[in-house]
C-alpha atoms as a PDB file:
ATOM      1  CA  UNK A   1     -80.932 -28.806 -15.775  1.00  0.00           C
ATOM      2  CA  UNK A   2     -79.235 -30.047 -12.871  1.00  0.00           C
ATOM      3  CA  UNK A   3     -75.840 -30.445 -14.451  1.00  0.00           C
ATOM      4  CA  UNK A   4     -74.855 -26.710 -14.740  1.00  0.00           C
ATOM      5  CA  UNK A   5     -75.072 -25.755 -11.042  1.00  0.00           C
ATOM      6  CA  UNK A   6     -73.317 -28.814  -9.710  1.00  0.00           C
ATOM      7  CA  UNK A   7     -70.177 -27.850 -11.874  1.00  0.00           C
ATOM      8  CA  UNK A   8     -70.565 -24.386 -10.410  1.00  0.00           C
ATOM      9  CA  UNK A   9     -70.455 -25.557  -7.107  1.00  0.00           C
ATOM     10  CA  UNK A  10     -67.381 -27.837  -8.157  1.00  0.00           C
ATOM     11  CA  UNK A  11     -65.345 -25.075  -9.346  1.00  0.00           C
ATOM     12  CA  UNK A  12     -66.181 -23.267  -6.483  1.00  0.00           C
ATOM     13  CA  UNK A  13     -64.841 -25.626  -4.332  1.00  0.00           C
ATOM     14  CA  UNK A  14     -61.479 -26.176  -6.532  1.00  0.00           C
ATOM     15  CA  UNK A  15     -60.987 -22.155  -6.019  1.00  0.00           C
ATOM     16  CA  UNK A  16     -61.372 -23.085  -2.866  1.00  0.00           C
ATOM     17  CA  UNK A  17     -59.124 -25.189  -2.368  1.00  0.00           C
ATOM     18  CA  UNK A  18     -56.517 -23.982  -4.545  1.00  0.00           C
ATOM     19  CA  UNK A  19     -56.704 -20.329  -2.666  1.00  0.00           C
ATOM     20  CA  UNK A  20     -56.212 -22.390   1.191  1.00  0.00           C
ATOM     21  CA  UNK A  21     -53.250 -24.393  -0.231  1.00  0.00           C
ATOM     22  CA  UNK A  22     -51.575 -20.713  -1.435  1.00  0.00           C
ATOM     23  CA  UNK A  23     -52.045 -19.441   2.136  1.00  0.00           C
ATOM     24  CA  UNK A  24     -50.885 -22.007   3.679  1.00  0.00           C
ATOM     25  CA  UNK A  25     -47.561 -21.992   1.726  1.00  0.00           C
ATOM     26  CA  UNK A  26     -47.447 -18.815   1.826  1.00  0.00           C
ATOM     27  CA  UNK A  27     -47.919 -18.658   5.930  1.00  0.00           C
ATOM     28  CA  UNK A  28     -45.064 -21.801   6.194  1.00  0.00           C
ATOM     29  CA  UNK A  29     -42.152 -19.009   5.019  1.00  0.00           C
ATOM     30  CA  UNK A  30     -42.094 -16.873   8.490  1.00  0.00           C
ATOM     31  CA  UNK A  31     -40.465 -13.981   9.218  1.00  0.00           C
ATOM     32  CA  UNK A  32     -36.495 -14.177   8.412  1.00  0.00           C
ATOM     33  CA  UNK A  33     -34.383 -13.207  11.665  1.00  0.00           C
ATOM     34  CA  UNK A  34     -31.001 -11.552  11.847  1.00  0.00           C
ATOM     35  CA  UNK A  35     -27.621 -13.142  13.863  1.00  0.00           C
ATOM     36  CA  UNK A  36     -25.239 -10.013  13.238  1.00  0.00           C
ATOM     37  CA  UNK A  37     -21.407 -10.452  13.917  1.00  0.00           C
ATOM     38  CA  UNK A  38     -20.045  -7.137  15.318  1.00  0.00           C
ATOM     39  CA  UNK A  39     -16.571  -6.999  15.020  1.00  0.00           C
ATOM     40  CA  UNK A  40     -14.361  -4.590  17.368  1.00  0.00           C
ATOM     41  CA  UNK A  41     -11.303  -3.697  15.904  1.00  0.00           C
ATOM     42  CA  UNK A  42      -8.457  -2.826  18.028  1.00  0.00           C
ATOM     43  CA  UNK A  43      -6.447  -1.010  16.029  1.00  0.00           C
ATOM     44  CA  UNK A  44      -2.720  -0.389  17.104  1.00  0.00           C
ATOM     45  CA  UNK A  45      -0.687   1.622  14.424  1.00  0.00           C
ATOM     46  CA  UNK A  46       2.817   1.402  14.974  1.00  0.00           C
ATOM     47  CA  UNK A  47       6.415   2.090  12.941  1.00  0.00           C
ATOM     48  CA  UNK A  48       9.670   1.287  12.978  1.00  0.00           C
ATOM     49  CA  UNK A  49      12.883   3.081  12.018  1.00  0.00           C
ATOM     50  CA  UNK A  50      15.726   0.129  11.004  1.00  0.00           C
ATOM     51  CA  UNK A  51      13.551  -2.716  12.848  1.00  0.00           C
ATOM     52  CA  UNK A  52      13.858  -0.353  16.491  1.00  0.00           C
ATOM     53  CA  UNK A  53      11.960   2.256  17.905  1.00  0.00           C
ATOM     54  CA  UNK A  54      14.616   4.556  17.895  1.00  0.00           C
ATOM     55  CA  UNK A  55      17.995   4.414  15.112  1.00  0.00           C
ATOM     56  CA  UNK A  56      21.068   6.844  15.029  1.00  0.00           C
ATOM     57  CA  UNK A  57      22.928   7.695  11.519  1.00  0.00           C
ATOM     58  CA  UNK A  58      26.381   9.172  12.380  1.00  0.00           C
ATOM     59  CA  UNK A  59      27.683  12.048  10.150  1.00  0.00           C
ATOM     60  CA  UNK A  60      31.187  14.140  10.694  1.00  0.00           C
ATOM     61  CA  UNK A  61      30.961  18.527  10.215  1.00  0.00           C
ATOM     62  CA  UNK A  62      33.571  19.888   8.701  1.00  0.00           C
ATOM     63  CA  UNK A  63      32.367  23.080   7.985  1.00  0.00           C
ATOM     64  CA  UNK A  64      30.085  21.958   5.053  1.00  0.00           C
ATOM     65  CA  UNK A  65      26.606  24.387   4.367  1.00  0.00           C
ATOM     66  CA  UNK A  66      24.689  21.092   4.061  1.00  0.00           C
ATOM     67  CA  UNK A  67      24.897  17.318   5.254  1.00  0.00           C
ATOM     68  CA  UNK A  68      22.486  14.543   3.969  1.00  0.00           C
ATOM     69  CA  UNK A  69      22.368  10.767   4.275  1.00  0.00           C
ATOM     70  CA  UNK A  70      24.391   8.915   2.782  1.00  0.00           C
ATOM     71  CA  UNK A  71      22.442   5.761   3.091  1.00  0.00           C
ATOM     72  CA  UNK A  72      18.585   5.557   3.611  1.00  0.00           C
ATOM     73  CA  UNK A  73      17.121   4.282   6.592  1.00  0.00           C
ATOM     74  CA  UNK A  74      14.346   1.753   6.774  1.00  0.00           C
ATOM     75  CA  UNK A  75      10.588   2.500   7.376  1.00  0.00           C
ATOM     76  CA  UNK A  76       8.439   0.056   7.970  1.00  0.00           C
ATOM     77  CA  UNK A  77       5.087  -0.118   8.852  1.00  0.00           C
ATOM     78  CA  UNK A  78       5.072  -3.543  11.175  1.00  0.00           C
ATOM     79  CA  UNK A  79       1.234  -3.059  13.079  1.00  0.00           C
ATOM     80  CA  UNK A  80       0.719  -6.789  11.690  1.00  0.00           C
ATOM     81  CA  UNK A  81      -2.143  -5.887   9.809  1.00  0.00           C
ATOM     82  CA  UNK A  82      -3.215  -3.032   9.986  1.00  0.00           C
ATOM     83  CA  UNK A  83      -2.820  -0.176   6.974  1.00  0.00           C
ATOM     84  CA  UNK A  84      -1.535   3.395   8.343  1.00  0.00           C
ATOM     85  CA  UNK A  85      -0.538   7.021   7.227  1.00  0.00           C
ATOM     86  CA  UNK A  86       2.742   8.481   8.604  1.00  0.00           C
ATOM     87  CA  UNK A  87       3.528  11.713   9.793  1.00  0.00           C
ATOM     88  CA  UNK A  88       6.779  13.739  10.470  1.00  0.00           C
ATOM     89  CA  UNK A  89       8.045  16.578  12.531  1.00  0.00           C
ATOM     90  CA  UNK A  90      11.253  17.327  14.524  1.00  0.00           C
ATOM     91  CA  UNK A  91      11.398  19.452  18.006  1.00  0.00           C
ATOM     92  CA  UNK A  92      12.165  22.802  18.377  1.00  0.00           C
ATOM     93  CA  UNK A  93      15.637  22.002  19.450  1.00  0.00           C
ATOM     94  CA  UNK A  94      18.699  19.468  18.769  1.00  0.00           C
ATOM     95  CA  UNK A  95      19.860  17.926  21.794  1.00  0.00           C
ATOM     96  CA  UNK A  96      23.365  17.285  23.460  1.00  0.00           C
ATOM     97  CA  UNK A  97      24.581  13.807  22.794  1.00  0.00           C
ATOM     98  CA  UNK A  98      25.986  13.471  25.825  1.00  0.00           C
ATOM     99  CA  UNK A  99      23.762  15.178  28.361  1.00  0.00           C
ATOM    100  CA  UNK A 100      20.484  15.713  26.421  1.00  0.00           C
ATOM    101  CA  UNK A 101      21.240  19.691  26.951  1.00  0.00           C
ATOM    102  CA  UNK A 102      19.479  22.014  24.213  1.00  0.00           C
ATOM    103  CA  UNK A 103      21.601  23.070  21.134  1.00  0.00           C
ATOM    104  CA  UNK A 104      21.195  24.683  17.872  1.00  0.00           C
ATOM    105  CA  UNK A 105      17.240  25.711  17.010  1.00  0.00           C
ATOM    106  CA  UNK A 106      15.639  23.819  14.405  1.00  0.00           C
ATOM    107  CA  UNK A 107      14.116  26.431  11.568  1.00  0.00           C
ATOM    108  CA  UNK A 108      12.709  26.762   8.417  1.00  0.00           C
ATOM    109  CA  UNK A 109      16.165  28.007   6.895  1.00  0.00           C
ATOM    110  CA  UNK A 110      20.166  27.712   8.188  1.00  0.00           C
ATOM    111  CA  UNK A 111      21.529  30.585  10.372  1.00  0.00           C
ATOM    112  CA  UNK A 112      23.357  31.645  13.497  1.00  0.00           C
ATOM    113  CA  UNK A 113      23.024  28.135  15.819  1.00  0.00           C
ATOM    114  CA  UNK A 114      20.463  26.705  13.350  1.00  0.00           C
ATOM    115  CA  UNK A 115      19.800  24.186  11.532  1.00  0.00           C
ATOM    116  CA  UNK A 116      16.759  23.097   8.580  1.00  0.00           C
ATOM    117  CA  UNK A 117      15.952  19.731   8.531  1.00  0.00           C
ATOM    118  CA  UNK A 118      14.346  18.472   4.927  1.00  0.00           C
ATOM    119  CA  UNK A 119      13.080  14.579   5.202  1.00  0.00           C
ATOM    120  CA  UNK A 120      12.220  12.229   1.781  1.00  0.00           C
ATOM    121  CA  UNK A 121      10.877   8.858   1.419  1.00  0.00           C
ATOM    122  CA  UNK A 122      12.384   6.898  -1.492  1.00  0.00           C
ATOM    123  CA  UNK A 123      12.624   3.243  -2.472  1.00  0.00           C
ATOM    124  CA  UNK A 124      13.383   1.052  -0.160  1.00  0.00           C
ATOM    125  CA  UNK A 125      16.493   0.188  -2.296  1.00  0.00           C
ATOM    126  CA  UNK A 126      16.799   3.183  -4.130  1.00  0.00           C
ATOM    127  CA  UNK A 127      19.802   4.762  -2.036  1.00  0.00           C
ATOM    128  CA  UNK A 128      19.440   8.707  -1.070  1.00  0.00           C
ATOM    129  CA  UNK A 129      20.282  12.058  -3.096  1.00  0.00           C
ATOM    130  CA  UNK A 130      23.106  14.150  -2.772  1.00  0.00           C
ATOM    131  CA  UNK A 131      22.839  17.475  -0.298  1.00  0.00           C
ATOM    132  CA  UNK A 132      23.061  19.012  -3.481  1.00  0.00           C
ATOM    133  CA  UNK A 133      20.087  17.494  -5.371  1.00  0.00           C
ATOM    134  CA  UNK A 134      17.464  19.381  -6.603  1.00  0.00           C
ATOM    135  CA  UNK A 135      14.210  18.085  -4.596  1.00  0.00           C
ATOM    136  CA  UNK A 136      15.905  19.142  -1.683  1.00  0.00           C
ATOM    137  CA  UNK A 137      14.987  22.741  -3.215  1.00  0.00           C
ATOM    138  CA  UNK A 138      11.139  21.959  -3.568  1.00  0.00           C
ATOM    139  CA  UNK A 139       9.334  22.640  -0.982  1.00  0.00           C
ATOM    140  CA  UNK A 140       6.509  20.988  -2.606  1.00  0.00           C
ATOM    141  CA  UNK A 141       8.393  17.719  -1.767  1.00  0.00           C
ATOM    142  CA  UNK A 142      10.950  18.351   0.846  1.00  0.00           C
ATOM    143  CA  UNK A 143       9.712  21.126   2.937  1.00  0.00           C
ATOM    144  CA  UNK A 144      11.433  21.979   6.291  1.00  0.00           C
ATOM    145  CA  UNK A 145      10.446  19.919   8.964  1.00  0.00           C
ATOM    146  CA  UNK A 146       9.049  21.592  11.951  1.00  0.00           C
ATOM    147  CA  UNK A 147       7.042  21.083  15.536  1.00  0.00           C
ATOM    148  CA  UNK A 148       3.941  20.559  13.259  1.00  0.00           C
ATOM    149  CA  UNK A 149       3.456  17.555  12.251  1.00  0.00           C
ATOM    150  CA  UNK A 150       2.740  16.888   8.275  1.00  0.00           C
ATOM    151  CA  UNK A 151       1.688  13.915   6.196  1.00  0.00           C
ATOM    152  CA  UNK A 152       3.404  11.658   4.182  1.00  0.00           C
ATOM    153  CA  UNK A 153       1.458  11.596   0.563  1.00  0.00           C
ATOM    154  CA  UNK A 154      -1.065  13.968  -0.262  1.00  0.00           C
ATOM    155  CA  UNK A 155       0.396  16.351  -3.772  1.00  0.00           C
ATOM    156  CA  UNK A 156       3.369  13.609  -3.276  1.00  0.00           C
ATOM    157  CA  UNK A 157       4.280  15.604  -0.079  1.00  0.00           C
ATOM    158  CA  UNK A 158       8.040  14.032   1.092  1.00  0.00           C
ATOM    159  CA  UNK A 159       7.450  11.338  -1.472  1.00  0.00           C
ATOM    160  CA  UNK A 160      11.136  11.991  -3.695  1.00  0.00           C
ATOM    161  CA  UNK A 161       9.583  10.155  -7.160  1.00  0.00           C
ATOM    162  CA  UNK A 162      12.656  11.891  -8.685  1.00  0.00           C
ATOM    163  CA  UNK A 163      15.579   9.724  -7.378  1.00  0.00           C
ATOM    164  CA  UNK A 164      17.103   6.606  -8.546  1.00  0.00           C
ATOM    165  CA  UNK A 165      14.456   4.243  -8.474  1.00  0.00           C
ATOM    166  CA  UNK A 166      11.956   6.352  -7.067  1.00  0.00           C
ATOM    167  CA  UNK A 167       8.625   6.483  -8.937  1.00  0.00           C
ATOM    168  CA  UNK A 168       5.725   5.235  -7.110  1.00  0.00           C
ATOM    169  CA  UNK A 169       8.347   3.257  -5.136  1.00  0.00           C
ATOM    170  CA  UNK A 170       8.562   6.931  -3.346  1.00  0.00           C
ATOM    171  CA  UNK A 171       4.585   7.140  -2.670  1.00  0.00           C
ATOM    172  CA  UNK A 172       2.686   5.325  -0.110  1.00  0.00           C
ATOM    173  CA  UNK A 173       1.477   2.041  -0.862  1.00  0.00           C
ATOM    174  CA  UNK A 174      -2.560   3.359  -1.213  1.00  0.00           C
ATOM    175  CA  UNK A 175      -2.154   7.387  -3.218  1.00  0.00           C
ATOM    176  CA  UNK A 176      -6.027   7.218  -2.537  1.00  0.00           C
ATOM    177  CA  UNK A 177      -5.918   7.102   1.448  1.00  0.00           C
ATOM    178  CA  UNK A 178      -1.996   8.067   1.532  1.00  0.00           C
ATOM    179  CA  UNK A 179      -1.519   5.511   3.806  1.00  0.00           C
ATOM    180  CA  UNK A 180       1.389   2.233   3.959  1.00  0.00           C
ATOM    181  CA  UNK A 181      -0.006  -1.320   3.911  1.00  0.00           C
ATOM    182  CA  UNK A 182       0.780  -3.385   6.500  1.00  0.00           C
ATOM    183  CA  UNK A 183       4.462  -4.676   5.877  1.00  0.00           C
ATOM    184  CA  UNK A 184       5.084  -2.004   3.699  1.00  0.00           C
ATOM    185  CA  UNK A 185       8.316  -0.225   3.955  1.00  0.00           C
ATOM    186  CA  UNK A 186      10.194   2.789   2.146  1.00  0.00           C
ATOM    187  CA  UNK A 187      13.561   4.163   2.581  1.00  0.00           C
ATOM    188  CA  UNK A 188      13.754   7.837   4.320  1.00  0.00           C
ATOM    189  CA  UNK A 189      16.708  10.101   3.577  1.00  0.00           C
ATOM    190  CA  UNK A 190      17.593  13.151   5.425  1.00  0.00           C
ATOM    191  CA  UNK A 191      19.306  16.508   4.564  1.00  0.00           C
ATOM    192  CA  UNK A 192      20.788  18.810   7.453  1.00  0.00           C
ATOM    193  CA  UNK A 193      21.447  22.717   6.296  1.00  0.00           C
ATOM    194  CA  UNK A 194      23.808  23.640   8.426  1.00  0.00           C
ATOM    195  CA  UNK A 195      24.181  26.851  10.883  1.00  0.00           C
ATOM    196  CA  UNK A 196      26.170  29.727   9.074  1.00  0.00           C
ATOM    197  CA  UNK A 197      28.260  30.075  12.697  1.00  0.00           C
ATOM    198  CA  UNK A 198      28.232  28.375  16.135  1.00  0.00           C
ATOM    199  CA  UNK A 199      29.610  27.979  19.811  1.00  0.00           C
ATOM    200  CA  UNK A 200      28.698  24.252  20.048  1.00  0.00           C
ATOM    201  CA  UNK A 201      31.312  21.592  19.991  1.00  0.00           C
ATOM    202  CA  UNK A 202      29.332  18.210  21.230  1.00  0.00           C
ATOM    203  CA  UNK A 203      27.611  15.999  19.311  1.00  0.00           C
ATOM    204  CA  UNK A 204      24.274  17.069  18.624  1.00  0.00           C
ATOM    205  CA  UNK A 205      21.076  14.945  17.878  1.00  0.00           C
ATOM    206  CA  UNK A 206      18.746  16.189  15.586  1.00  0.00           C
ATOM    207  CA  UNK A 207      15.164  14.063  15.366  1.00  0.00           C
ATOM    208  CA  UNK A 208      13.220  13.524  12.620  1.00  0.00           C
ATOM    209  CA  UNK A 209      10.190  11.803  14.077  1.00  0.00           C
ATOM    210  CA  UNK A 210       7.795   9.662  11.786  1.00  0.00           C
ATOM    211  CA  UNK A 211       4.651   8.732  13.800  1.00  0.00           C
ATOM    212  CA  UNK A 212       2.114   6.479  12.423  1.00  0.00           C
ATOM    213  CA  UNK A 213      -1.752   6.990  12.620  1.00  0.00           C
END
């Protein structure tokens, strides 16, 4: 008669005991604590035109309705490691090689003292078309450059896929985020119309800016 209620009381005790050992395990984990690492980024786009900040192609008039390179110049994206988009425009006005005076306007189609300025990207090794080749007719690709400043990328916008060995050569190294990696270069080629009549007999400079961002 005695037996039955002492192994009641001994499971009891087990249940105990096996319930105090779970909380104390469970009470040895803690809370878990956080050490974040915030990272500041100083970012510092920059661009280079022929390995220099600033790069002159020389090209002769004579009387010609259009000029265009005839070799590409180099674009490179040297921030170090940073990935950036590129941007061109031109100013409103060429400039006097000699004493930075204003010359012919800059517009959206050749005339009396002006000038359009189209602007491609191609393979770095790819060489540059001909004044007469046919993107320089697309303004889907090779729209005249203006004041306002428009990105390299987006619909293939200044990206010539057409010529030589073009392709995705042409695009920017990301076609998601139109954007160059770091190190990433592509060869720009220009085309100059040319004004239909003018007074000017200097040198004149005309600017096609690229500015990274």
């Amino acid at each position: 008669m005695n037996m039955k209620p002492k192994a009641k009381w001994l499971g009891a005790a087990l249940l105990a005991l096996t319930g105090l050992a779970a909380g104390r395990a469970e009470a040895g984990q803690g809370t878990s604590s956080y050490l974040y690492i915030d990272v500041t980024i100083t970012r510092t786009v920059s661009v280079s035109i022929n390995s220099v900040g600033a790069s002159t192609q020389n090209v002769t008039w004579n009387g010609q309705t259009a000029l265009a390179a005839a070799s590409i110049a180099s674009v490179d994206n040297d921030s170090g490691f940073f990935s950036e988009g590129w941007k061109l425009d031109t100013t409103q006005y060429s400039a006097d090689a000699s004493n930075g005076a204003t010359g012919w306007t800059i517009g959206s189609a050749p005339g009396l003292e002006t000038v359009e300025l189209q602007a491609v990207f191609v393979s770095a090794t790819g060489g540059c078309p001909l004044a007469t080749g046919t993107e320089w007719t697309n303004a889907l690709i090779a729209p005249a450059l203006t004041t306002t400043l428009q990105q390299y990328g987006p619909s293939n916008l200044f990206a010539d896929s057409t010529w030589g060995s073009g392709g995705a050569n042409a695009e920017p190294s990301n076609t998601t985020t139109n954007q160059m990696i770091a190190g990433g270069s592509r060869g720009l080629c220009w085309r100059l119309g040319m004004p239909t009549s003018t007074g000017l007999t200097d040198n004149q400079l005309v600017p096609v800016i690229v500015t990274a961002f």
